[in-house]
Protein backbone atom coordinates (compact mmCIF):
# COMPACT_ATOMS: atom_id res chain seq x y z
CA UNK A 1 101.71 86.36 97.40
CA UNK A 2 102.54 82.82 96.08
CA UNK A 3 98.82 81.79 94.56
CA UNK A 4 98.75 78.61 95.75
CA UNK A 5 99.61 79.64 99.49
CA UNK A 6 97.44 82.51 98.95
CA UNK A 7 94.90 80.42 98.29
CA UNK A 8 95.26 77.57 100.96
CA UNK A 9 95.06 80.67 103.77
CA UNK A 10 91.58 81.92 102.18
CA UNK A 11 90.11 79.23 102.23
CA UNK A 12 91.22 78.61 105.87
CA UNK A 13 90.26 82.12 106.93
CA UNK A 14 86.70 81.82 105.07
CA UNK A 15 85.98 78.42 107.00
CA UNK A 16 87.81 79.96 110.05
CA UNK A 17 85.68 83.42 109.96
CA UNK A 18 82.49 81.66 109.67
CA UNK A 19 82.63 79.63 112.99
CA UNK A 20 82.16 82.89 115.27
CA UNK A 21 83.51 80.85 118.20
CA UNK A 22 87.00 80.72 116.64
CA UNK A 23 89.84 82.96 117.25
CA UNK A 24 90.08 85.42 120.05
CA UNK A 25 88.72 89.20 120.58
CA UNK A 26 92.01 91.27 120.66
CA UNK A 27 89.28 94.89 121.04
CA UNK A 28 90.73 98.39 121.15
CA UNK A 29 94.04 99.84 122.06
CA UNK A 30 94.20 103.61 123.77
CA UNK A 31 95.33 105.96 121.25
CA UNK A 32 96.63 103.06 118.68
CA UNK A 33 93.55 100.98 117.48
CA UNK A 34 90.06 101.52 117.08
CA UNK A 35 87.03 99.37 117.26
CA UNK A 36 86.21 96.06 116.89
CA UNK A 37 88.79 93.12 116.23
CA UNK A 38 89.84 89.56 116.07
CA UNK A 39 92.93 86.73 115.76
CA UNK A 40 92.30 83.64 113.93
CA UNK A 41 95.65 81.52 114.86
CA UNK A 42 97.38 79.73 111.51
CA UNK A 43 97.88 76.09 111.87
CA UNK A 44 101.60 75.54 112.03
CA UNK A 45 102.01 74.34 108.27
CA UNK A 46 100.50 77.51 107.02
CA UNK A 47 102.22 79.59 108.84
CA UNK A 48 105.33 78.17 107.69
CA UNK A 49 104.11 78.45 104.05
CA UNK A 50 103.67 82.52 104.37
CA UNK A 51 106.18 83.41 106.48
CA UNK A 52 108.41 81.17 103.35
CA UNK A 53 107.11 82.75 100.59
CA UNK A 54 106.99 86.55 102.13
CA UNK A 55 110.51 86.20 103.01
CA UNK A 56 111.37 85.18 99.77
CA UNK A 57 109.92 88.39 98.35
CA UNK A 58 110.98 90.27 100.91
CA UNK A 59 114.77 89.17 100.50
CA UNK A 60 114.00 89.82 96.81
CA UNK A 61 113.27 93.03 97.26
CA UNK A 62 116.17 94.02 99.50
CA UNK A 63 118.91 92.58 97.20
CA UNK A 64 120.37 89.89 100.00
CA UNK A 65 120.31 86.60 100.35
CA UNK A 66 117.42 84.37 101.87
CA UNK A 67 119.28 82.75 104.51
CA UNK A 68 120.42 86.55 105.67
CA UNK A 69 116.58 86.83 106.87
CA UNK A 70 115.33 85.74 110.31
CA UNK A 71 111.78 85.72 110.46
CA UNK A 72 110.46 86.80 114.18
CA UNK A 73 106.76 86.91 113.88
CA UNK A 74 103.88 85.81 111.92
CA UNK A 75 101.17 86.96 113.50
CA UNK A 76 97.49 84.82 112.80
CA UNK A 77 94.54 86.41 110.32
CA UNK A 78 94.26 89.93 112.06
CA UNK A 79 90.28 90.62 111.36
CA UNK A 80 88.70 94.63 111.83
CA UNK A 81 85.65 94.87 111.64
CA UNK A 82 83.36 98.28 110.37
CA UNK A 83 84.44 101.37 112.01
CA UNK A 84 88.18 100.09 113.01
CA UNK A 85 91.07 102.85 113.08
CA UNK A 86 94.62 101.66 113.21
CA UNK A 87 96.77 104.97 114.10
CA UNK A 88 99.93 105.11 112.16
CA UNK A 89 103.46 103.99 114.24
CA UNK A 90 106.46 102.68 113.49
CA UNK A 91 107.46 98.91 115.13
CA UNK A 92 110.56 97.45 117.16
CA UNK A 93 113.46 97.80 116.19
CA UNK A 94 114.74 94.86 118.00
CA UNK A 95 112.58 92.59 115.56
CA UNK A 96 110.09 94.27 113.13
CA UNK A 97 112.94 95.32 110.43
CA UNK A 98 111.98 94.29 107.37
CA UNK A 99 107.78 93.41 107.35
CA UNK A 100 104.75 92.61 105.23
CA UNK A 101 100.97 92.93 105.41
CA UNK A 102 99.54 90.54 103.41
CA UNK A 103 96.03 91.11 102.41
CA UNK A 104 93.46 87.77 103.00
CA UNK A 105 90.07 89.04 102.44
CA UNK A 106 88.31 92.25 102.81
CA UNK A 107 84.71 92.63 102.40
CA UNK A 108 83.60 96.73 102.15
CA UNK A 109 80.22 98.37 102.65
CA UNK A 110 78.02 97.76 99.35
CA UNK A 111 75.77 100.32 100.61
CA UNK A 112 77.79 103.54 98.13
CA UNK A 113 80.71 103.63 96.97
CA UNK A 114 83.20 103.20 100.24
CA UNK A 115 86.52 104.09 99.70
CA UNK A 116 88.77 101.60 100.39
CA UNK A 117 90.82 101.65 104.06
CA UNK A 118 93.57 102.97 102.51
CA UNK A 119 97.73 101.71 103.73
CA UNK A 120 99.74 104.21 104.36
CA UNK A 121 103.55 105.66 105.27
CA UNK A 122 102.86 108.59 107.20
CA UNK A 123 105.23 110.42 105.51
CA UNK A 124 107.38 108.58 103.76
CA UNK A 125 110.68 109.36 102.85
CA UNK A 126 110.03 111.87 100.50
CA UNK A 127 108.03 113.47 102.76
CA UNK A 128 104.88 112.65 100.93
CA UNK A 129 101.81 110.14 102.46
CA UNK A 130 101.24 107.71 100.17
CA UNK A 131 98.34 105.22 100.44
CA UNK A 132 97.94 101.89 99.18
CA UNK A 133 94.34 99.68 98.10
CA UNK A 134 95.63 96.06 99.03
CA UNK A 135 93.78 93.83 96.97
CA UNK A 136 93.54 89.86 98.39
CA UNK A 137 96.28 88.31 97.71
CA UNK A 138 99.17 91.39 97.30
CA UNK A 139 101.58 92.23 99.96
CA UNK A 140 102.40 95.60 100.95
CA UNK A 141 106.72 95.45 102.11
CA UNK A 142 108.17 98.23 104.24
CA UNK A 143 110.63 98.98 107.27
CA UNK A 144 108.20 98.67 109.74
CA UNK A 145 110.57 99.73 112.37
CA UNK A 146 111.57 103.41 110.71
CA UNK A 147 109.07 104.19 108.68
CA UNK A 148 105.41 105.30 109.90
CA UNK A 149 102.85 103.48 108.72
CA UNK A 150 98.60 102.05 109.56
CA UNK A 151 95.45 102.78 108.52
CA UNK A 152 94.17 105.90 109.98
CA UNK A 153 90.89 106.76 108.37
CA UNK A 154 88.05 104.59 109.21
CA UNK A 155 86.97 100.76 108.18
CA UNK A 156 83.96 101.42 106.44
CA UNK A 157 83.02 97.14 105.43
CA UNK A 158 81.88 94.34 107.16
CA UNK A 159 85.60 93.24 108.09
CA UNK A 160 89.51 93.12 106.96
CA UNK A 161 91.53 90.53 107.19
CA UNK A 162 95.42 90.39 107.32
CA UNK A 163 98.29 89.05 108.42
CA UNK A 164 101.62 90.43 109.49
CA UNK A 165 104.87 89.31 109.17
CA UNK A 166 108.52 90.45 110.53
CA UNK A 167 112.13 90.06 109.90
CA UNK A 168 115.07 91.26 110.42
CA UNK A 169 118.59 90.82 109.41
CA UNK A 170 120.57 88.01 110.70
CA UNK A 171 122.99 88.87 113.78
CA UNK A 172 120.94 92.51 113.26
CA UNK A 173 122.26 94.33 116.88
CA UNK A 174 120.06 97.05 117.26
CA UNK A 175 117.66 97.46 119.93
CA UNK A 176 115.16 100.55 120.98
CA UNK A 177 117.85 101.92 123.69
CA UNK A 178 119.81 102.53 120.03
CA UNK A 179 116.51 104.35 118.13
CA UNK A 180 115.63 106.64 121.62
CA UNK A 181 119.69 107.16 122.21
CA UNK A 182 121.43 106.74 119.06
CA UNK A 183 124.34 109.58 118.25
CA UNK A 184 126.78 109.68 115.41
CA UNK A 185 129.57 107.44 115.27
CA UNK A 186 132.69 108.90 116.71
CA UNK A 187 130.13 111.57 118.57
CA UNK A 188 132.65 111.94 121.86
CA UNK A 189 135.59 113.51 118.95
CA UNK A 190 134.91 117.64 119.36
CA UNK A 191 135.60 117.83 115.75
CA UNK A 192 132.29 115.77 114.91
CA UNK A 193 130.15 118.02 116.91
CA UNK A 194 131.14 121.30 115.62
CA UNK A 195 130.45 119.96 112.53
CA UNK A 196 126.62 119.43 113.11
């Protein structure tokens, strides 16, 4: 992440996280999130200063052009607190294309040596399950919407804090009718099915 954005948004999130009133309980999700959890909204000129400099190193990263990005979400600081699960899924197609976590704080037990709540692709596309230690500060870039990815062994800290972002290619048609129903171009031509 940019340094100086990076850190404008910790020092809003530290004065932000202290003030227990702010931000809003978001709590569990059935079979997708575990434990304990909050939002801390981004004032509107730091949200436009991440979701800028993410989707400059996001369009980096994919070889095209800035301008060929749409951004579609930038979610607020994302805060989970000790014993938080977040299952591993893949996003919508419609909008989550092209994403970043972006890693604000984190704060892990100091009772031991806790391992760190690990990213991961679950697999990926070599079939293997990486995991990644975001450090404050880094960004971790990935098709959210086809590969699966979360954190699915358990928060052992105090709290950590995140935000999301999304994009997705400009005039990008594809919708979750196409991911559930999608065939083959040409699939109706005989000779295309034989050949699967």
């Amino acid at each position: 992440m940019d340094p100086k954005v990076h850190k404008e948004v910790l020092e809003y999130f530290e004065d932000a996280h202290n003030v227990k009133q702010k931000g809003h309980s978001e709590g569990a999700v059935a079979g997708y999130i575990q434990g304990e959890r909050k939002m801390l909204f981004l004032p509107a000129h730091l949200r436009r200063s991440v979701t800028d400099s993410i989707r400059r190193a996001i369009a980096k990263w994919v070889k095209i052009p800035y301008e060929q990005l749409e951004p579609t979400s930038t979610y607020g600081i994302r805060v989970y607190y000790n014993q938080s699960i977040l299952e591993t899924h893949v996003d919508r197609v419609e909008t989550h294309i092209l994403s970043a976590v972006y890693c604000i704080d984190r704060r892990y037990s100091e009772r031991g040596a806790a391992e760190p709540w690990f990213m991961v692709a679950d697999p990926d596309f070599s079939g293997s399950m990486p995991k990644v230690d975001l450090l404050p500060g880094e960004l971790f870039l990935y098709e959210s919407a086809k590969v699966a990815h979360g954190r699915p062994s358990t928060l052992h800290g105090d709290y950590y804090a995140s935000i999301f972002t999304h994009f997705r290619p400009v005039d990008w048609p594809y919708t979750n009718m196409d991911r559930v129903y999608g065939v083959p171009p040409n699939w109706e031509q005989a000779s295309v099915r034989q050949e699967l």
